[in-house]
PDB file of N, CA and C in Angstrom:
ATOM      1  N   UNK A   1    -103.630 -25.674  93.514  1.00  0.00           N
ATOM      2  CA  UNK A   1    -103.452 -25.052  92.211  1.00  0.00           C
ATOM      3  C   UNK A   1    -103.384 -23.527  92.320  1.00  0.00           C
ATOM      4  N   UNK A   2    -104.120 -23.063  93.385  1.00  0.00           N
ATOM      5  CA  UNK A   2    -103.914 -21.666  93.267  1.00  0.00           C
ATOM      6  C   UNK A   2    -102.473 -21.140  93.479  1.00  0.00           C
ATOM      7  N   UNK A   3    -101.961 -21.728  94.743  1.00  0.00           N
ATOM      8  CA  UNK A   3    -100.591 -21.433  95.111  1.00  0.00           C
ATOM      9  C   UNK A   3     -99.502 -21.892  93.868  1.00  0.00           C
ATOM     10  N   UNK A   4     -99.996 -22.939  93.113  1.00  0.00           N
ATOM     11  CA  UNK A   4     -99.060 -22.865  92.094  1.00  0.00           C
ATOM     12  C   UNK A   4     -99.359 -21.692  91.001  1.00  0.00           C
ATOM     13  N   UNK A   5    -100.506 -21.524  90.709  1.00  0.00           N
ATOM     14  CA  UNK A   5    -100.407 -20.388  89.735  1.00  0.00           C
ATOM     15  C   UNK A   5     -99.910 -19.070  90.619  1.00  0.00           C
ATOM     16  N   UNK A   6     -99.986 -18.933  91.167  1.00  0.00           N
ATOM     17  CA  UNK A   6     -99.891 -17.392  92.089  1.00  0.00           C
ATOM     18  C   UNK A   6     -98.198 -17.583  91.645  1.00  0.00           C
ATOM     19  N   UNK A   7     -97.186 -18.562  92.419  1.00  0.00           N
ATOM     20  CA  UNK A   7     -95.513 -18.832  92.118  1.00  0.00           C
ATOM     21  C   UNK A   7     -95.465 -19.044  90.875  1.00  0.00           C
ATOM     22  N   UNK A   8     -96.085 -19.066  89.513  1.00  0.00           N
ATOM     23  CA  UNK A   8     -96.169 -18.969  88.163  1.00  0.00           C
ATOM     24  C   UNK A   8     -95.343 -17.639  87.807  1.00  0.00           C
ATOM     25  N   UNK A   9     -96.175 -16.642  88.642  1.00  0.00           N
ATOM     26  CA  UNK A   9     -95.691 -15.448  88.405  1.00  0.00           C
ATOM     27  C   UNK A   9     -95.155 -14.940  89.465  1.00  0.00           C
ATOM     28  N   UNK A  10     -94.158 -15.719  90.039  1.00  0.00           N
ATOM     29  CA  UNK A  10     -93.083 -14.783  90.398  1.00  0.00           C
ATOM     30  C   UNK A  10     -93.884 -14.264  91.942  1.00  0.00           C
ATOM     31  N   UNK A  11     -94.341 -14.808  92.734  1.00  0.00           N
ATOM     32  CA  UNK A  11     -95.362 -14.151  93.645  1.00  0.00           C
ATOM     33  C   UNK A  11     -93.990 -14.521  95.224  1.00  0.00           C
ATOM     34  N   UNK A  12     -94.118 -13.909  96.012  1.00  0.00           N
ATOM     35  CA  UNK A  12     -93.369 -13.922  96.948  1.00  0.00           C
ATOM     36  C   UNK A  12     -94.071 -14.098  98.889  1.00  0.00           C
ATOM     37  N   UNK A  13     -93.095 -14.887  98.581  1.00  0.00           N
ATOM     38  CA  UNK A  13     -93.793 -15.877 100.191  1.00  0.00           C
ATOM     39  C   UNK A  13     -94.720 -16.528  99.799  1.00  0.00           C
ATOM     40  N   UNK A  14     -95.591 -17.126  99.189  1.00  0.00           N
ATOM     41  CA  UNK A  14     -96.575 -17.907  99.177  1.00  0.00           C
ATOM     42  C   UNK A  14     -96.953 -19.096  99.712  1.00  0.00           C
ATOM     43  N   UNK A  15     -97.608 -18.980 100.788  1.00  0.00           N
ATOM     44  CA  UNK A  15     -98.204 -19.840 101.584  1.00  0.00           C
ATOM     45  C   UNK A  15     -99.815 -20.072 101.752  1.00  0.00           C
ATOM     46  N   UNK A  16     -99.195 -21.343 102.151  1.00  0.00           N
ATOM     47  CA  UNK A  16    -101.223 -21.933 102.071  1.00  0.00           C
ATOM     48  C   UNK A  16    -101.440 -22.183 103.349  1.00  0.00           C
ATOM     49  N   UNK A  17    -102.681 -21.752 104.246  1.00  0.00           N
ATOM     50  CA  UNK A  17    -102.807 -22.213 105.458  1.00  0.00           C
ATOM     51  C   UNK A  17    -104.449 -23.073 105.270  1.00  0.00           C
ATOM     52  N   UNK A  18    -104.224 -23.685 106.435  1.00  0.00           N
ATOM     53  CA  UNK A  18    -105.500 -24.875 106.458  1.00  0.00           C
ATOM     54  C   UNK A  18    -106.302 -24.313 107.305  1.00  0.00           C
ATOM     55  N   UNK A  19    -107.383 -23.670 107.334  1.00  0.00           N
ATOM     56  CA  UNK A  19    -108.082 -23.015 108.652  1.00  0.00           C
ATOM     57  C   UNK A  19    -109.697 -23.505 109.041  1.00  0.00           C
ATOM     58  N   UNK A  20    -109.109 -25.009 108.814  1.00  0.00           N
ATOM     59  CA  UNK A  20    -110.965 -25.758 108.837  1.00  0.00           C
ATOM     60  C   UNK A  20    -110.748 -25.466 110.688  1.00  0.00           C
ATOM     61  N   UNK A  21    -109.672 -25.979 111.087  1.00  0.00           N
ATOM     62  CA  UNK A  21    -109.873 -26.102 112.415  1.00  0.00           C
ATOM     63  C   UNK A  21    -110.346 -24.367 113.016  1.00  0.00           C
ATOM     64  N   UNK A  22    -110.329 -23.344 112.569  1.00  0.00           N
ATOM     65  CA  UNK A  22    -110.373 -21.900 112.879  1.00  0.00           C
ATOM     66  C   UNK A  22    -111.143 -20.898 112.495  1.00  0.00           C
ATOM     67  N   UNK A  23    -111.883 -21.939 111.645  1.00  0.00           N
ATOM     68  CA  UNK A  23    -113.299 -20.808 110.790  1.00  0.00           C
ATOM     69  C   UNK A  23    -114.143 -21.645 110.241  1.00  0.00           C
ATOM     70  N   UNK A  24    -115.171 -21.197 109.349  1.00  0.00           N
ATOM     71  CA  UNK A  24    -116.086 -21.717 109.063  1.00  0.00           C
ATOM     72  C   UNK A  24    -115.774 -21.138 107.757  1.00  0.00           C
ATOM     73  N   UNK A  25    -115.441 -19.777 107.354  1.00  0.00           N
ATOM     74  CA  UNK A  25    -115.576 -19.165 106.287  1.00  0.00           C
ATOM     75  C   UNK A  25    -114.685 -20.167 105.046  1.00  0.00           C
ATOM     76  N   UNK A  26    -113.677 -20.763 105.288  1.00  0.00           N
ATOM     77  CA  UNK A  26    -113.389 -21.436 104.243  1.00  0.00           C
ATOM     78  C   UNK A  26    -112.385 -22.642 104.628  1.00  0.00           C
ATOM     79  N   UNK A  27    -111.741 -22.986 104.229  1.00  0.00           N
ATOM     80  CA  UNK A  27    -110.943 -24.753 104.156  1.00  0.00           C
ATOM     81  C   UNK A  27    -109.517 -24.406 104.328  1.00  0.00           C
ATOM     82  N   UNK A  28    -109.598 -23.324 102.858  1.00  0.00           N
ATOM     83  CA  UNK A  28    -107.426 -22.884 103.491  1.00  0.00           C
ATOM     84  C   UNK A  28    -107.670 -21.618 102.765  1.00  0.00           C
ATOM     85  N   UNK A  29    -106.779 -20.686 103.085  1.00  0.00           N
ATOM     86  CA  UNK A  29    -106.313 -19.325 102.886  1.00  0.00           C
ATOM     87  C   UNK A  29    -104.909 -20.254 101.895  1.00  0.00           C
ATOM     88  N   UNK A  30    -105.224 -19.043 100.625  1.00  0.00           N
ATOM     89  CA  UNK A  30    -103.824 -18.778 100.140  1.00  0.00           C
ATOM     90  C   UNK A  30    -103.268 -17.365 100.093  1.00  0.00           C
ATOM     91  N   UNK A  31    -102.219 -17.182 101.062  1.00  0.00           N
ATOM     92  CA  UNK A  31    -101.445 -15.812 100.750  1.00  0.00           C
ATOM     93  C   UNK A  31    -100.520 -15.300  99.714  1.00  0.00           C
ATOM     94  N   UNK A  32    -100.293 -14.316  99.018  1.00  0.00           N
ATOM     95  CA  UNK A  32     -98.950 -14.480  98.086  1.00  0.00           C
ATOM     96  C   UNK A  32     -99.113 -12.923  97.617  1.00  0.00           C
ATOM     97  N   UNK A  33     -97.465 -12.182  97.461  1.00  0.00           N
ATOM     98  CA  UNK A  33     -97.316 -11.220  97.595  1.00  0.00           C
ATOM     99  C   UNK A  33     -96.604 -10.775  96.337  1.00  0.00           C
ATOM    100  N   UNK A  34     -96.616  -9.928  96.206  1.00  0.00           N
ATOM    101  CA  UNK A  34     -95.894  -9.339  94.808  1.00  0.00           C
ATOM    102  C   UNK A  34     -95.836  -7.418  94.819  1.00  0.00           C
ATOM    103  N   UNK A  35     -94.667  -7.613  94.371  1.00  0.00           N
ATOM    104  CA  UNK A  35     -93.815  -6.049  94.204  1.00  0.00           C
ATOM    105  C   UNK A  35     -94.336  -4.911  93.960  1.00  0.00           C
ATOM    106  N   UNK A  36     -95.048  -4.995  92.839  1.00  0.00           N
ATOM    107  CA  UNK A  36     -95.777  -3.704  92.529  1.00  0.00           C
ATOM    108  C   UNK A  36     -97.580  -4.301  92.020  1.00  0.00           C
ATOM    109  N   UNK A  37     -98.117  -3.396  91.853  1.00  0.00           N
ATOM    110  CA  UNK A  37     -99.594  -3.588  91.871  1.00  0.00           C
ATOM    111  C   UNK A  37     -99.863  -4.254  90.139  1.00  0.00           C
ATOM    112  N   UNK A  38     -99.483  -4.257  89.042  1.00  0.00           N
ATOM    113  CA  UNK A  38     -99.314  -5.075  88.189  1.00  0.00           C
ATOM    114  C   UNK A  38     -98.997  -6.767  88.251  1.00  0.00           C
ATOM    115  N   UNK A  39     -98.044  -6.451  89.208  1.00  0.00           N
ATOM    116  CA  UNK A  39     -97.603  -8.270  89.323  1.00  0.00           C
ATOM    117  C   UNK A  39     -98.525  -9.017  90.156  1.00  0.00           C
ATOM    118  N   UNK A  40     -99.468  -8.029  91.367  1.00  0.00           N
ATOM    119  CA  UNK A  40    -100.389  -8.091  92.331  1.00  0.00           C
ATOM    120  C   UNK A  40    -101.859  -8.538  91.071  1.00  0.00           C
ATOM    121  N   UNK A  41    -101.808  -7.627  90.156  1.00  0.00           N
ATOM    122  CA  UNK A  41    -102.609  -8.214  89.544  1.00  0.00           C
ATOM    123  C   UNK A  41    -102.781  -9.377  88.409  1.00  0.00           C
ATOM    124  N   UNK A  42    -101.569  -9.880  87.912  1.00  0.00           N
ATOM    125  CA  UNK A  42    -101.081 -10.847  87.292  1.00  0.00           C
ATOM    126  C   UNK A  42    -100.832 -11.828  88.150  1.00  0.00           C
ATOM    127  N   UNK A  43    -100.903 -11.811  89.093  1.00  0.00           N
ATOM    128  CA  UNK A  43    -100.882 -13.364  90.070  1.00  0.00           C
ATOM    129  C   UNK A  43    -101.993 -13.683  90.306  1.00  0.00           C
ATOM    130  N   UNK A  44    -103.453 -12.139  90.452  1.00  0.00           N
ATOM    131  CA  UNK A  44    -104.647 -12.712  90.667  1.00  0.00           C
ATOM    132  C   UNK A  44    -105.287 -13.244  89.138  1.00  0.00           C
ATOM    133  N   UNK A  45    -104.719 -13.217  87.844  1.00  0.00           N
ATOM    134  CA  UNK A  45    -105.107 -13.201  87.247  1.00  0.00           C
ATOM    135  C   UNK A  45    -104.704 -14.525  86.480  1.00  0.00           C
ATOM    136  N   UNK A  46    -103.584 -14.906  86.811  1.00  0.00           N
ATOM    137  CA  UNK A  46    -103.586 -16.568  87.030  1.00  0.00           C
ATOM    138  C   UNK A  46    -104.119 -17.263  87.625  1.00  0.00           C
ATOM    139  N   UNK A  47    -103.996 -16.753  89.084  1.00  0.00           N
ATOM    140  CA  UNK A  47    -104.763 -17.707  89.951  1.00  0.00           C
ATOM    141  C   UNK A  47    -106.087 -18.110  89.593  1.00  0.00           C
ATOM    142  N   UNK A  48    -107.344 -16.680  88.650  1.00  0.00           N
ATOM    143  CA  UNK A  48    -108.410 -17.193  88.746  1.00  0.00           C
ATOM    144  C   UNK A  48    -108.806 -17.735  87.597  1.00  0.00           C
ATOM    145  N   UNK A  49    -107.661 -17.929  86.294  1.00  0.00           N
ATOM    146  CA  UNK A  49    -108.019 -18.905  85.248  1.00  0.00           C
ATOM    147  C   UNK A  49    -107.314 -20.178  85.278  1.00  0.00           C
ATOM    148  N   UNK A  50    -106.767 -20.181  86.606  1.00  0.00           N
ATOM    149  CA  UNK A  50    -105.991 -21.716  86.657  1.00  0.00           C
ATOM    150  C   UNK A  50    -107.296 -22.824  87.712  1.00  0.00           C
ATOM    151  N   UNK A  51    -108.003 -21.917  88.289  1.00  0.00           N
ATOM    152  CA  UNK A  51    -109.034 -22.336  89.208  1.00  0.00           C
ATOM    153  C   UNK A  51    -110.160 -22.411  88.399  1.00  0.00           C
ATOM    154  N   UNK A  52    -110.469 -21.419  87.870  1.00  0.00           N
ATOM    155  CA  UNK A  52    -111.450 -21.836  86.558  1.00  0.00           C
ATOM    156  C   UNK A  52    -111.676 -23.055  85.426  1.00  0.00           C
ATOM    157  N   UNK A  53    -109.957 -23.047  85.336  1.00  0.00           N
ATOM    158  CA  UNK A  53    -110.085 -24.351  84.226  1.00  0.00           C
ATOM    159  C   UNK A  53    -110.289 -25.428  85.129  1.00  0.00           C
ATOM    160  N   UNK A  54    -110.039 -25.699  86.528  1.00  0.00           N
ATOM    161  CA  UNK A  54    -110.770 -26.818  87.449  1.00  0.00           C
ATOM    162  C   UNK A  54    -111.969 -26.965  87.353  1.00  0.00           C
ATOM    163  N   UNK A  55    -112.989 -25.523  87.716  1.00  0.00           N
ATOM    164  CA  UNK A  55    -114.401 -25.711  87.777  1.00  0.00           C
ATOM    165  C   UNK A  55    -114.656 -24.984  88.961  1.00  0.00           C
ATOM    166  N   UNK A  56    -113.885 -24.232  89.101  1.00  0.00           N
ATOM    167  CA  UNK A  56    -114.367 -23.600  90.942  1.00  0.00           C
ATOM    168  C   UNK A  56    -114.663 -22.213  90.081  1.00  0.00           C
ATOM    169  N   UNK A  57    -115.470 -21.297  90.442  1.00  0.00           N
ATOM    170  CA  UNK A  57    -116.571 -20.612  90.409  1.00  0.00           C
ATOM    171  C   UNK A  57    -116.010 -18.996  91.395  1.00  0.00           C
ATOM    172  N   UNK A  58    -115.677 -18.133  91.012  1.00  0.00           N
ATOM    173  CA  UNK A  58    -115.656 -17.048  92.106  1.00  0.00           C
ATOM    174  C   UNK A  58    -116.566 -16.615  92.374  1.00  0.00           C
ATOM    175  N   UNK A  59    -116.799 -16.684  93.627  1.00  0.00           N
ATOM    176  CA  UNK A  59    -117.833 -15.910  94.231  1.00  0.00           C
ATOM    177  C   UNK A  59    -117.673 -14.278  94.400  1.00  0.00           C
ATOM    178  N   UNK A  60    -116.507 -14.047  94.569  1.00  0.00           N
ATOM    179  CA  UNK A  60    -116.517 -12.535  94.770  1.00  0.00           C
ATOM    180  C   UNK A  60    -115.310 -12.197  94.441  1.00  0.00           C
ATOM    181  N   UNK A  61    -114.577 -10.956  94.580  1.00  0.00           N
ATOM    182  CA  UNK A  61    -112.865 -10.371  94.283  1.00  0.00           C
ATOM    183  C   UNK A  61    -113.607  -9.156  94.923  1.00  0.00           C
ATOM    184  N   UNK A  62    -112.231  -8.772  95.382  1.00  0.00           N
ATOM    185  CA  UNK A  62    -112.089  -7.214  96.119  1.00  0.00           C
ATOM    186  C   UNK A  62    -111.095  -6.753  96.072  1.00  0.00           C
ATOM    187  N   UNK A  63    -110.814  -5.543  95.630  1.00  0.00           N
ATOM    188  CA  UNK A  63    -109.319  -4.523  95.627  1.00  0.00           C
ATOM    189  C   UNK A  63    -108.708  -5.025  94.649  1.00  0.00           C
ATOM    190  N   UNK A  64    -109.232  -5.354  93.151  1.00  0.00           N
ATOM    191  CA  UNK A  64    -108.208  -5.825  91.958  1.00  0.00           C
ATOM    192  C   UNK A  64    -108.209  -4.214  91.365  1.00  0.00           C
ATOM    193  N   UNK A  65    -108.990  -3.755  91.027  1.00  0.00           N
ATOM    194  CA  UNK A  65    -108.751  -2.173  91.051  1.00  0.00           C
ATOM    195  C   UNK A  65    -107.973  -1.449  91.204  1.00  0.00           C
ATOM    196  N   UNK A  66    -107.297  -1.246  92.503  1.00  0.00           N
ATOM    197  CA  UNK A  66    -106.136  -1.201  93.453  1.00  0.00           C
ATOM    198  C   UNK A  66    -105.147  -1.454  93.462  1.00  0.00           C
ATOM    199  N   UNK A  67    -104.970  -2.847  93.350  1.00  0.00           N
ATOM    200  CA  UNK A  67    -103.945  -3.745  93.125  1.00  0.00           C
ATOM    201  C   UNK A  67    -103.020  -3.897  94.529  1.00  0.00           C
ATOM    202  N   UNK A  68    -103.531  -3.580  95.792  1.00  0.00           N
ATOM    203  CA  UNK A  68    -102.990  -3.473  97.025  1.00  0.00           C
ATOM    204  C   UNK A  68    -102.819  -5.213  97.411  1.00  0.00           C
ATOM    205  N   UNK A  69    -104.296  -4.890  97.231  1.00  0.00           N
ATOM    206  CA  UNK A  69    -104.440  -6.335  98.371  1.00  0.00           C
ATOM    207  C   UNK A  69    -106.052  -6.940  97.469  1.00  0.00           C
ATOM    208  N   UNK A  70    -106.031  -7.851  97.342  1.00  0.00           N
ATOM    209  CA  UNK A  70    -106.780  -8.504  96.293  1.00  0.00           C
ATOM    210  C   UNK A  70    -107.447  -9.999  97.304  1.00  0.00           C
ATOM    211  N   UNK A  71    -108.712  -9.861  97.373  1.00  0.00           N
ATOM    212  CA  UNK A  71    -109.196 -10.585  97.918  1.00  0.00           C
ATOM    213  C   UNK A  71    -109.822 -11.820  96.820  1.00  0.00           C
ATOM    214  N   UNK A  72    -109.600 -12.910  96.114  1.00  0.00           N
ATOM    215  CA  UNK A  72    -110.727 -13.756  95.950  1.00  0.00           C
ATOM    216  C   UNK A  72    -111.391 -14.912  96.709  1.00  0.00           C
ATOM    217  N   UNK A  73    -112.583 -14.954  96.508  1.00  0.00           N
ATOM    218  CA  UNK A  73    -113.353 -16.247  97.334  1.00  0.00           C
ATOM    219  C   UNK A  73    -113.922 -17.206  96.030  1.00  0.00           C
ATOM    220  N   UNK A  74    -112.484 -18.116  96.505  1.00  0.00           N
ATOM    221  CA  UNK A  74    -113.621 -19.227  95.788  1.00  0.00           C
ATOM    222  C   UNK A  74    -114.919 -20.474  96.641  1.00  0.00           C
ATOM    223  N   UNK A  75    -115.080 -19.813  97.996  1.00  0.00           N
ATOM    224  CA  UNK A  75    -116.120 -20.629  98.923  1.00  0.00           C
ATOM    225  C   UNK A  75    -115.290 -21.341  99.756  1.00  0.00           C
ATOM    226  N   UNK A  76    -114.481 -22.973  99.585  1.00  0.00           N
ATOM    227  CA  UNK A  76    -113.660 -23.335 100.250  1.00  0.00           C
ATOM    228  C   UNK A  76    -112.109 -22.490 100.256  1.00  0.00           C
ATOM    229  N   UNK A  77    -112.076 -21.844  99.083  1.00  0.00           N
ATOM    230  CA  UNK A  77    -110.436 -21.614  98.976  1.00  0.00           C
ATOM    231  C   UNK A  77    -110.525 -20.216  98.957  1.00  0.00           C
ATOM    232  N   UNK A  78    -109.466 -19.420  99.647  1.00  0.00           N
ATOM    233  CA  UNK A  78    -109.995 -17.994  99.857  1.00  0.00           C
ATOM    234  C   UNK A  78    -108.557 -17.512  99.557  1.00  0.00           C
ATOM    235  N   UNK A  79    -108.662 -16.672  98.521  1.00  0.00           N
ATOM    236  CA  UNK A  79    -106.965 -16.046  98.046  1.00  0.00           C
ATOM    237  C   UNK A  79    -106.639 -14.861  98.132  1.00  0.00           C
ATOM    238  N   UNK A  80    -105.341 -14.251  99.008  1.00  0.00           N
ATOM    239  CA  UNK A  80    -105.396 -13.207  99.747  1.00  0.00           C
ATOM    240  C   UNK A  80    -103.871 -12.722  98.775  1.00  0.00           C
ATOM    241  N   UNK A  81    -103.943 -11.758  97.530  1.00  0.00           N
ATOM    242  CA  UNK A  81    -102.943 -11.489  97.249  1.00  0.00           C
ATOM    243  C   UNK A  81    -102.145 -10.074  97.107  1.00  0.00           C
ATOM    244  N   UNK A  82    -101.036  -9.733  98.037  1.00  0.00           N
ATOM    245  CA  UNK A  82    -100.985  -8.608  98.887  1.00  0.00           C
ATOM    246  C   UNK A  82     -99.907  -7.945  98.251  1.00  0.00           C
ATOM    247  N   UNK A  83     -99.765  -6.351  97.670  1.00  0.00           N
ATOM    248  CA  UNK A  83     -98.457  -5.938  97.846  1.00  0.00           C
ATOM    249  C   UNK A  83     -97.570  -6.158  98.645  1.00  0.00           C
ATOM    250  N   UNK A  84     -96.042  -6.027  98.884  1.00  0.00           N
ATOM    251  CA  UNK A  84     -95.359  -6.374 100.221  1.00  0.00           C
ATOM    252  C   UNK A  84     -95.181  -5.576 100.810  1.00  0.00           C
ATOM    253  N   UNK A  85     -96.178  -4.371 101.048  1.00  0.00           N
ATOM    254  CA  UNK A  85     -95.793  -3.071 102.077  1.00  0.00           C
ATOM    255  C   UNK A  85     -97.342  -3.424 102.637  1.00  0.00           C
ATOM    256  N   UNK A  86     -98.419  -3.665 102.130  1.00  0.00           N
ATOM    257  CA  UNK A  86     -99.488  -3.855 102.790  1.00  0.00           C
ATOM    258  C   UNK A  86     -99.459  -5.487 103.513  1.00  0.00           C
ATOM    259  N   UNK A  87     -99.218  -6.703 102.927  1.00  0.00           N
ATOM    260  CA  UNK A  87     -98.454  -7.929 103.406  1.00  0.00           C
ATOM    261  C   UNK A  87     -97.918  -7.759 105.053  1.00  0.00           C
ATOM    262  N   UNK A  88     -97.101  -6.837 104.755  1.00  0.00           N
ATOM    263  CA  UNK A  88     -96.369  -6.829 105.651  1.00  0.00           C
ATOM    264  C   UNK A  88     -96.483  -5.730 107.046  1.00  0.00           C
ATOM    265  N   UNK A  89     -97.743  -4.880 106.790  1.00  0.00           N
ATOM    266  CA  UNK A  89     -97.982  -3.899 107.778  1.00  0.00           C
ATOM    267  C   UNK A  89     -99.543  -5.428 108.099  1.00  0.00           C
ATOM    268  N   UNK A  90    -100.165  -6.077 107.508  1.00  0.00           N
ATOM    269  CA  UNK A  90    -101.251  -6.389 107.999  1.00  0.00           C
ATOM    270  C   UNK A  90    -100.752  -7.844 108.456  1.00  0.00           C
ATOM    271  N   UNK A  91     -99.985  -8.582 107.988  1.00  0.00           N
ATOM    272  CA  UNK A  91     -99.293  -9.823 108.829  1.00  0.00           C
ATOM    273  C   UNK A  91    -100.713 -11.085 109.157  1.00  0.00           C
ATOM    274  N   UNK A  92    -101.346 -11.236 107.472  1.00  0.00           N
ATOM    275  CA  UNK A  92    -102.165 -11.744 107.758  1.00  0.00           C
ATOM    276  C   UNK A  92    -101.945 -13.412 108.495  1.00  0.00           C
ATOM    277  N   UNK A  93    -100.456 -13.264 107.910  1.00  0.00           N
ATOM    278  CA  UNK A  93    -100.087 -15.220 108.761  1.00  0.00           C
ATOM    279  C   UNK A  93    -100.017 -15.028 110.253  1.00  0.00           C
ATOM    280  N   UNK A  94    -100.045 -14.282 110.858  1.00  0.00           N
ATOM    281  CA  UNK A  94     -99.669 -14.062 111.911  1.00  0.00           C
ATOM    282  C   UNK A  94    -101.073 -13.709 112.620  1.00  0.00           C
ATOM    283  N   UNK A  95    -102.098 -13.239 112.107  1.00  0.00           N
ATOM    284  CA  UNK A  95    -103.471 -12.917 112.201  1.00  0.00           C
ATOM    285  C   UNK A  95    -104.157 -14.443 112.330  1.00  0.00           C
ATOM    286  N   UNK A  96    -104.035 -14.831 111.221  1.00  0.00           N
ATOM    287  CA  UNK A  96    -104.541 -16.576 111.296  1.00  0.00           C
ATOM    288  C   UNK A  96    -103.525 -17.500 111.901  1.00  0.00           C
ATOM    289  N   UNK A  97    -102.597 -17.337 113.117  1.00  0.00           N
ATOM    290  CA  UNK A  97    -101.890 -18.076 113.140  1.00  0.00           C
ATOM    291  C   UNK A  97    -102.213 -19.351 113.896  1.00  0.00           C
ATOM    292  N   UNK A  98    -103.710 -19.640 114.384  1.00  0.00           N
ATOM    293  CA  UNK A  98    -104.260 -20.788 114.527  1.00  0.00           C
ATOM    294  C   UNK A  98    -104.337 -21.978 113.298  1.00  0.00           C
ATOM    295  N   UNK A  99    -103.959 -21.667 112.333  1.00  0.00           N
ATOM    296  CA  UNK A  99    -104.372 -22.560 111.164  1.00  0.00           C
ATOM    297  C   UNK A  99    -103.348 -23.224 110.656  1.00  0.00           C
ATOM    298  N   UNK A 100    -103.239 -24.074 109.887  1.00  0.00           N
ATOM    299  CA  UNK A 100    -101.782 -24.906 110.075  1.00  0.00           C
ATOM    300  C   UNK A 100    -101.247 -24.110 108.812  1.00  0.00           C
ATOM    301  N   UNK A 101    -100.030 -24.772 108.538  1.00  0.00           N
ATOM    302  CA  UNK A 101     -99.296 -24.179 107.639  1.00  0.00           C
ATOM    303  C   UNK A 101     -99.064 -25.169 106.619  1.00  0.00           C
ATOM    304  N   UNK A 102     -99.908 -25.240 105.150  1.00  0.00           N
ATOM    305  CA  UNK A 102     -99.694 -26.703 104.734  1.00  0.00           C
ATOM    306  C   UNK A 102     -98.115 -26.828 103.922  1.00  0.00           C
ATOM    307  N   UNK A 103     -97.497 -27.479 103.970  1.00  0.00           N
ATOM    308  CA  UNK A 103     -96.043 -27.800 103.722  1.00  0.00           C
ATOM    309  C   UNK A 103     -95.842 -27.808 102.138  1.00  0.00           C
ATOM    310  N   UNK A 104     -94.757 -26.707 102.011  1.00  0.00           N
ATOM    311  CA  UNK A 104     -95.102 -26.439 100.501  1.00  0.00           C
ATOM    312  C   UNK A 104     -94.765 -27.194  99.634  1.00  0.00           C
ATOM    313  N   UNK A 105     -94.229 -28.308 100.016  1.00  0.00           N
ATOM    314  CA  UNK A 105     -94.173 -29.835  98.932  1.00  0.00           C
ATOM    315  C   UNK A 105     -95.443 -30.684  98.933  1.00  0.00           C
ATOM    316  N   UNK A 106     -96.259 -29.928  99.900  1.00  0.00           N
ATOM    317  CA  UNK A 106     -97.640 -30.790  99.856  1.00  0.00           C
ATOM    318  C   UNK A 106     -98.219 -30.261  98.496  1.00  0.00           C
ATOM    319  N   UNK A 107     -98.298 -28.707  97.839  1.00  0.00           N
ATOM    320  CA  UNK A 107     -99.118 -28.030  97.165  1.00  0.00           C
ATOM    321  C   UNK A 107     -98.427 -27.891  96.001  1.00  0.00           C
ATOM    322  N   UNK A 108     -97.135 -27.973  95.818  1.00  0.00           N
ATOM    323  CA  UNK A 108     -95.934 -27.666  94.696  1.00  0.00           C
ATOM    324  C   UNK A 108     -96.126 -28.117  93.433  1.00  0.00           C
ATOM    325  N   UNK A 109     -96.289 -27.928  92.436  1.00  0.00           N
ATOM    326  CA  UNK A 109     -96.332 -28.892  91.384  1.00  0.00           C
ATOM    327  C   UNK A 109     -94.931 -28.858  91.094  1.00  0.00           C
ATOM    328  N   UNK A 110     -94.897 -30.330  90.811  1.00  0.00           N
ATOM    329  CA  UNK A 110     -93.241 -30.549  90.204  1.00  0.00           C
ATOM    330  C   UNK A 110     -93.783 -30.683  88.421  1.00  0.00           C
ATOM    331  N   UNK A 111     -93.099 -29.790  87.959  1.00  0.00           N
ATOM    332  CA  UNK A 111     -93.071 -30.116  86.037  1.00  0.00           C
ATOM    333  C   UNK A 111     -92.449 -31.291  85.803  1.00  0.00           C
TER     334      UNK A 111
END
């Protein structure tokens, strides 16, 4: 659900990785990028009332302020949502690239 709300708004590249096999800190990373620091913050701002109306709980956010790079933790699900100049100088898929890549018809909602 996160990765679908994040592509709600228009979010770019969005991918989900699975990183039980590669950490402890959480279950899957969602990445997703957006243009300017408004849309950076309108993707986190879906994401965390589309996760909310589930029942998942944030534990923390970092850099919504900013609007660079926006960290939330929801405990298992950890959402990493990046301008595409910071995205792309920090290459976080490529950082976690032990973790699988879950297949985006696995996570997609079809309307």
């Amino acid at each position: 659900m996160a990765a679908n709300a994040a592509e709600a708004k228009k979010s770019l590249s969005t991918i989900v990785l699975d990183v039980r096999q590669v950490t402890l800190i959480a279950d899957y990373f969602v990445i997703a990028g957006g243009d300017s620091t408004n849309q950076v913050r309108a993707i986190v701002d879906s994401v965390d009332e589309e996760l909310s109306k589930l029942g998942y709980r944030q534990r923390s956010i970092e850099g919504k302020a900013d609007g660079r790079w926006v960290l939330l933790d929801y405990g298992d699900i950890i959402v990493h949502v990046l301008h595409e100049k910071e995205r792309s100088f920090y290459k976080l898929e490529q950082f976690w690239n032990n973790g699988l890549i879950v297949p985006k018809v696995e996570w997609e909602r079809s309307d």
